[in-house]
Every structure is written in C-alpha cells, then in structure tokens.
Protein backbone atom coordinates (compact mmCIF):
# COMPACT_ATOMS: atom_id res chain seq x y z
CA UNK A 1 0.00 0.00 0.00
CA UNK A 2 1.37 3.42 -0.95
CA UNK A 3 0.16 5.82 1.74
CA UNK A 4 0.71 9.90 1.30
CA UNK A 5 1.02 11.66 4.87
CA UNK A 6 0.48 15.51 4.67
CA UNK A 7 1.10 16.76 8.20
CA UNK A 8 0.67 20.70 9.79
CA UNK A 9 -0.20 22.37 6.76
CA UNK A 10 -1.20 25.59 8.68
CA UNK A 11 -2.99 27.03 5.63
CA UNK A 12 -0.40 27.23 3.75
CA UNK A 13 -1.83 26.26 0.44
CA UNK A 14 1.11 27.19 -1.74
CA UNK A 15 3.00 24.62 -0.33
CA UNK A 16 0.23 22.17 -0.50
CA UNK A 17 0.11 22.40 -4.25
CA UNK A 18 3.73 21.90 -4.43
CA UNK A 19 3.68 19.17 -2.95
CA UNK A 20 0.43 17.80 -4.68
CA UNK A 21 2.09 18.55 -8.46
CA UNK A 22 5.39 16.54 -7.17
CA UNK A 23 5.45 13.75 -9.33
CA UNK A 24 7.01 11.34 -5.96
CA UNK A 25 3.46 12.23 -4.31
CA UNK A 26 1.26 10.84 -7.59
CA UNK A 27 -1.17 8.11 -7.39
CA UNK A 28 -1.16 7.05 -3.14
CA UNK A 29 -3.85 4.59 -2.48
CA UNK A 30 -4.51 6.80 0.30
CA UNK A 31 -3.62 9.87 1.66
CA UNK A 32 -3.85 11.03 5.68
CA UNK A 33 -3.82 14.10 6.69
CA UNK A 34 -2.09 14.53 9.57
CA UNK A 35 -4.09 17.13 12.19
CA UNK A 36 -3.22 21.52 11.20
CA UNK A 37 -4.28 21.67 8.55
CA UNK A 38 -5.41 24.59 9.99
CA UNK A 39 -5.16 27.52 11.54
CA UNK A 40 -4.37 29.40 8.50
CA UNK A 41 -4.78 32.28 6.46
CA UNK A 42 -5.68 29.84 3.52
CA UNK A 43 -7.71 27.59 5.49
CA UNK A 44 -10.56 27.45 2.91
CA UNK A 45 -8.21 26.93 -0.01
CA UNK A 46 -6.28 24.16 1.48
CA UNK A 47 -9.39 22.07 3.37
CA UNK A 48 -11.13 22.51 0.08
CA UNK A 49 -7.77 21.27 -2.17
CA UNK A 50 -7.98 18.17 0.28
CA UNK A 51 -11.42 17.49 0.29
CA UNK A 52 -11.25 17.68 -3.65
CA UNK A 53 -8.42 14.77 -4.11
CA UNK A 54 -9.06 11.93 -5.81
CA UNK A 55 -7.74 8.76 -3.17
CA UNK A 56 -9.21 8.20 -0.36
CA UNK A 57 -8.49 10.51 2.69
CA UNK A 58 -7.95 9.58 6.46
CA UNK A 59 -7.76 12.89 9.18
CA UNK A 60 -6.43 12.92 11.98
CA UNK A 61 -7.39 15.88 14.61
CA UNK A 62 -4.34 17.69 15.36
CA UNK A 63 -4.02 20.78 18.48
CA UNK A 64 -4.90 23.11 15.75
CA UNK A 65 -8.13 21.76 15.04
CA UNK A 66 -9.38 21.29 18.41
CA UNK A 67 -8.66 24.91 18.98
CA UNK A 68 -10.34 26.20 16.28
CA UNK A 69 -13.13 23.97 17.16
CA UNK A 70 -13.54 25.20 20.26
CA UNK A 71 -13.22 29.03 19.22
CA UNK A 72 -16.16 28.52 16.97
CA UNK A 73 -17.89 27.12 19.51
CA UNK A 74 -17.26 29.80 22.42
CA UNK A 75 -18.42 32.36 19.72
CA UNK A 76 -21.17 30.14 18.64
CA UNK A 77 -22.07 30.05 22.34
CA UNK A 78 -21.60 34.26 23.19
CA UNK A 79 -21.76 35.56 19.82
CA UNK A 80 -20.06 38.95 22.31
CA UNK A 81 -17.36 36.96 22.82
CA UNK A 82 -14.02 38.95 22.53
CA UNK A 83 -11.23 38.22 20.14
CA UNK A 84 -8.20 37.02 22.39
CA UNK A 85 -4.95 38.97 23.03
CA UNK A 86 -3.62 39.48 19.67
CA UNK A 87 -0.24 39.08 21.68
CA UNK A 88 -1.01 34.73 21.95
CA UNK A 89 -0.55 34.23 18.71
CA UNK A 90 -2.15 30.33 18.79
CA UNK A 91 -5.81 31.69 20.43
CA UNK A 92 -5.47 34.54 17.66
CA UNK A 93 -5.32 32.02 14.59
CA UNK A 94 -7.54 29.88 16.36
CA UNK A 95 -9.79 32.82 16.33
CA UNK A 96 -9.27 34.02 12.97
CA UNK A 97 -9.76 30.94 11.44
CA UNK A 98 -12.94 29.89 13.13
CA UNK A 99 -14.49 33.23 11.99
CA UNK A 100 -13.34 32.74 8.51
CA UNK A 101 -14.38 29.43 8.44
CA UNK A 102 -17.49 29.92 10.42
CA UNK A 103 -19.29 27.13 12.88
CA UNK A 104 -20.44 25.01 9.99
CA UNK A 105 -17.17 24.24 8.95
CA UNK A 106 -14.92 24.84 11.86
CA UNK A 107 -16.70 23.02 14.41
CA UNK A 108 -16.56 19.14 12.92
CA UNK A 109 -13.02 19.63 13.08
CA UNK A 110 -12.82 19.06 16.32
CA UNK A 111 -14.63 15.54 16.06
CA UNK A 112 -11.74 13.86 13.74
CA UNK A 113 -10.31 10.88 15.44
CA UNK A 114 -7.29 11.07 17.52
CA UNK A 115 -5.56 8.64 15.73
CA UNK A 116 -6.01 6.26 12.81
CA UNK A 117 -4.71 3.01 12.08
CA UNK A 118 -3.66 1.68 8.04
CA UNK A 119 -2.37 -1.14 6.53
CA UNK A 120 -0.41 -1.50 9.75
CA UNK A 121 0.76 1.81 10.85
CA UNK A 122 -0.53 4.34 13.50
CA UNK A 123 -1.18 7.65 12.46
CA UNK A 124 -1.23 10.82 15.08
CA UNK A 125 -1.02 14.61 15.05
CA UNK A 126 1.69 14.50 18.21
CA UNK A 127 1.69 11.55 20.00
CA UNK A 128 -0.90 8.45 20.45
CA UNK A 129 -2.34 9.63 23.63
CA UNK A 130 -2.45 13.58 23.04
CA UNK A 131 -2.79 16.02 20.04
CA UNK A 132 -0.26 18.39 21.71
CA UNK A 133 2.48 16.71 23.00
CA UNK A 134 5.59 17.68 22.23
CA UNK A 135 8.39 15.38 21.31
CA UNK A 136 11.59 16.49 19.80
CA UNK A 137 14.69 14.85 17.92
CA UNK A 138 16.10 15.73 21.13
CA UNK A 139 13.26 14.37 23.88
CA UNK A 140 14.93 11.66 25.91
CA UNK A 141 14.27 8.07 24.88
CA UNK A 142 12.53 8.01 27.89
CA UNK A 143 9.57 10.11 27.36
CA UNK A 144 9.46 9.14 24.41
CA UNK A 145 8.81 5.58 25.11
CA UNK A 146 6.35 6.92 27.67
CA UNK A 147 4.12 8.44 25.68
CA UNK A 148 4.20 5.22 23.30
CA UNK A 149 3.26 2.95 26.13
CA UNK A 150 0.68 0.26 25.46
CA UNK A 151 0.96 0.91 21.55
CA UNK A 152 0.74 -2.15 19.38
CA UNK A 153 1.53 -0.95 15.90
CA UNK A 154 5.68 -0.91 15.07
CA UNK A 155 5.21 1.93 13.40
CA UNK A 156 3.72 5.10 14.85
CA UNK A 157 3.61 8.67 12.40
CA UNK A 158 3.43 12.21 14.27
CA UNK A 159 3.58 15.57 13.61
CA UNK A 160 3.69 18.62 15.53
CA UNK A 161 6.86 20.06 16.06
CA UNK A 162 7.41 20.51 12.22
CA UNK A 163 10.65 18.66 12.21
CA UNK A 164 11.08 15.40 10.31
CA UNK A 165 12.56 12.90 13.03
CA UNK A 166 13.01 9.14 12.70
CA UNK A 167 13.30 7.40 16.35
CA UNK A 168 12.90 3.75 17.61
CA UNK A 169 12.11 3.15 21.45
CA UNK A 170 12.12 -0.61 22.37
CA UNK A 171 9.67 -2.13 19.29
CA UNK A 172 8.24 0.44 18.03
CA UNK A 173 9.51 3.19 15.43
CA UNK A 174 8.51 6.73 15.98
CA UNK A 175 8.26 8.89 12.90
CA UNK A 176 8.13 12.25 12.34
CA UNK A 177 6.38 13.39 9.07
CA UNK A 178 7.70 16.96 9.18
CA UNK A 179 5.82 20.06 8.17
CA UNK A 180 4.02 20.73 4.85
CA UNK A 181 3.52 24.79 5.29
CA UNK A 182 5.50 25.62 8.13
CA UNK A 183 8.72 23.47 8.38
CA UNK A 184 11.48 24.49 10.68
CA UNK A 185 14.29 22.93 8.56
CA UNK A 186 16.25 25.84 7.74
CA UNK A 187 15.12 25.86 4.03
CA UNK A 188 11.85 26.63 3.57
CA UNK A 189 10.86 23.59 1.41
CA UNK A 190 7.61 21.49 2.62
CA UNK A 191 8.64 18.36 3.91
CA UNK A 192 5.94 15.25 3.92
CA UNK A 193 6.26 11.53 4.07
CA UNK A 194 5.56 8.39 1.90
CA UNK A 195 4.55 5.10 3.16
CA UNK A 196 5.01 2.06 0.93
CA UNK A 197 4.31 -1.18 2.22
CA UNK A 198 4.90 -0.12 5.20
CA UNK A 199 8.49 1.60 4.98
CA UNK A 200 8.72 5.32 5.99
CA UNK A 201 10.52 7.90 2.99
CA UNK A 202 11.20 11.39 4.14
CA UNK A 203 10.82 13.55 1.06
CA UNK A 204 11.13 17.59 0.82
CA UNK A 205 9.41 19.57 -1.98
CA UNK A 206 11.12 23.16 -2.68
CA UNK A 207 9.48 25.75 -4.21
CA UNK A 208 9.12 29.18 -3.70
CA UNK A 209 8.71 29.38 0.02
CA UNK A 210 9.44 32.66 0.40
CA UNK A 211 6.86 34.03 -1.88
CA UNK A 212 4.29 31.78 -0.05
CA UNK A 213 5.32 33.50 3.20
CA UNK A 214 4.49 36.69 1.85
CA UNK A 215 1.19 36.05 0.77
CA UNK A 216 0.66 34.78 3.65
CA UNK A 217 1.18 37.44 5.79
CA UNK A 218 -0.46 40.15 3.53
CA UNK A 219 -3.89 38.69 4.66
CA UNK A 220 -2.86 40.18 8.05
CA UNK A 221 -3.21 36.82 9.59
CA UNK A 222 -1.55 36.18 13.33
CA UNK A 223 1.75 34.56 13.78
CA UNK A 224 3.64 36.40 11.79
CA UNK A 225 6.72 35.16 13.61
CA UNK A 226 6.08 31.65 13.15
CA UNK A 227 5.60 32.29 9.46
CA UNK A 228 8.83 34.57 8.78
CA UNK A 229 11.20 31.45 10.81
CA UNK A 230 10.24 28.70 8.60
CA UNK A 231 9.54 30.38 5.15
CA UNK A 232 11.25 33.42 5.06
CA UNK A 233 14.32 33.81 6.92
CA UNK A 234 14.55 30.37 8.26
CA UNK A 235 16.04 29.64 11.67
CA UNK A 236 18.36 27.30 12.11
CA UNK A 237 16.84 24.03 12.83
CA UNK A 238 18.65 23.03 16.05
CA UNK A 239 17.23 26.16 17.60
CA UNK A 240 14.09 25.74 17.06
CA UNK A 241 14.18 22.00 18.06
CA UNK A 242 16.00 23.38 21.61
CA UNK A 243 13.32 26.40 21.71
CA UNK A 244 10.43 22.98 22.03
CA UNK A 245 11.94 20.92 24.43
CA UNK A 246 12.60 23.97 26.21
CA UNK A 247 9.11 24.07 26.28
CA UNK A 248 8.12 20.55 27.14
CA UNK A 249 10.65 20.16 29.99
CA UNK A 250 8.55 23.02 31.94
C-alpha cells in the first residue's frame, strides 16, 4: 500500500500544491492528513484542495483543530465573545480561522479521530495519547517511550513540532512526518512523508517558500513570527528543536 502523509499544513496552500504537483506524491492509495491543517490564512483553499483529491483521505485531529473547534464554539455560544490577546498568537489564529471558516465548517473539526490506524501503521497529530504533546529529535528516549506505552503498531507517524525525526524506542519506530507549510528545517521547502508497504521515505518539496510566506502574511493573519522562521528567513533548525523541548521540559 502506498500511503501519502500531509502533516501541519497551517494554511499554507502554496505549499500544499507543491507538494500535490510533485510527481514522488502521484497516485497514493490513500492519503492522511495529519491534524493543522489549519489555523491558516488559507484555510478554505487548502481544506477545500484536500477534500477535492481523488484517493481516499484519512484525518487525523491535530491541536490546531481542536482549537479552532472550540473558538467557533465559544463564539457560537456568546456571539459577544471577545477576540483574544492578539499578543497569543495560537488563540489569535484559532480565532481568525474559526471566523473565517465559520461554525459550519470549523466546528466538525474538532470531532476527527485522535488517531487512525492503516495497513499496519498508526497515524497521530503528536503523539498516540495527546494532540499536543511535544516530542523532539532531542526528547529523551525516555519520554518518548512513555508516551508510546501500550501501543501495538511498530510503526507510529506524528507531527507537531514541524521537524522530520526518525526514532525507535524498544519495538516500536517513531516517525516524524515533518511540516508541509511551516517546516522548521532551515530551508523553507515542505517536507511530507511516503509510506510504501509499510516503509517510511522522508521527502522535501522546494518551491518558492518565500513568496508563499508573503502572501501569507499580507492577509494580516496572526503569527507572523512563526511564518517569517520557517519560510522566510529560516532559523536554524537546532534552535528551534531546543526552543520545544525547552518548552516541554517546563
């Protein structure tokens, strides 16, 4: 089975096309989308580019869902609610996207499955037993192997932390598909994964990243920081990868 895994798209649709018109990404007998696919400024454009293909599709709820989910709910709930402190830049897009989505749209999202299981392989947005857990290529085996307790599959695919990582802890394999819109790989180009017959192949698509980026932040959308470090001047990658388990140690 040839499976396509398109992981934290974050509305970047650009991207998604590359990757889409790259002839190594033709013809999967199914493709799963891997959870963020939004927020995003292009969040219409790129659920609408998925929804459209012509294999089957398998979605996984990532963090980024959920949240917009539940924004479109709260406002659904107290139309007066307030838009959130431009200055948290994850309840912002959250924000922006359920409203440009609206509750119709936004709020299935947060009903996709945690994980799915095909042809032998566990798919998750960040880890099996959460959608925002945060494991790096530098997490210690330990945690690692924690948060993979009780799994059954030897292969398990996450997301997340936009960095393509490839990991084994005791039988199982931990993979990282890396980041289709907003990779922190120091180069801009969207980075997804293929599955055939069961054997993980990290593959990077470059085009014109920077361009993307641009557009992207011309529709005013939040995170503007998050969008200049992986598109436009990209950071280094070990920095970013220190800056999460910074985070996750806390």
């Amino acid at each position: 089975m040839r499976i396509l895994a398109l992981y934290d798209i974050h509305g970047n649709v650009d991207a998604l096309e590359a990757v889409l018109a790259d002839p190594r990404a033709a013809d999967p007998d199914l493709v799963v989308v891997g959870g963020d696919t939004v927020p995003g400024p292009f969040c219409h454009e790129s659920l609408d580019r998925l929804q459209a293909l012509p294999a089957p599709t398998s979605w996984v709820r990532g963090n980024g869902e959920r949240e917009v989910a539940a924004a479109a709910a709260a406002a659904a709930a107290d139309p007066r609610t307030a838009a959130p402190d431009p200055a948290d830049d994850a309840a912002a897009a959250a924000h922006a996207t359920a409203t440009r989505l609206g509750p119709g749209r936004a709020r299935p999202l947060g009903d996709l499955p945690l994980t799915v299981q095909h042809d032998g392989v566990l798919f998750c947005h960040a880890t099996p037993r959460r959608d925002d857990e945060i494991i790096t290529r530098i997490s210690p085996a330990e945690r690692l192997a924690e948060a993979l307790h009780d799994v059954s599959p030897a292969l398990v695919v996450g997301g997340h932390t936009h960095q393509q990582d490839d990991r084994t802890v005791g039988a199982v394999r931990f993979v990282n598909a890396g980041s289709v819109g907003l990779p922190y790989e120091g180069d801009g180009a969207a980075r997804w994964l293929w599955i055939e017959d069961g054997e993980p192949d990290f593959r990077s698509t470059a085009y014109d990243s920077t361009a993307a980026g641009n557009r992207m932040l011309a529709t005013g959308f939040p995170g503007a920081d998050s969008i200049n470090a992986s598109l436009i001047s990209p950071v280094a990658p070990a920095e970013i990868t220190e800056l999460f388990e910074s985070t996750a140690a806390r």
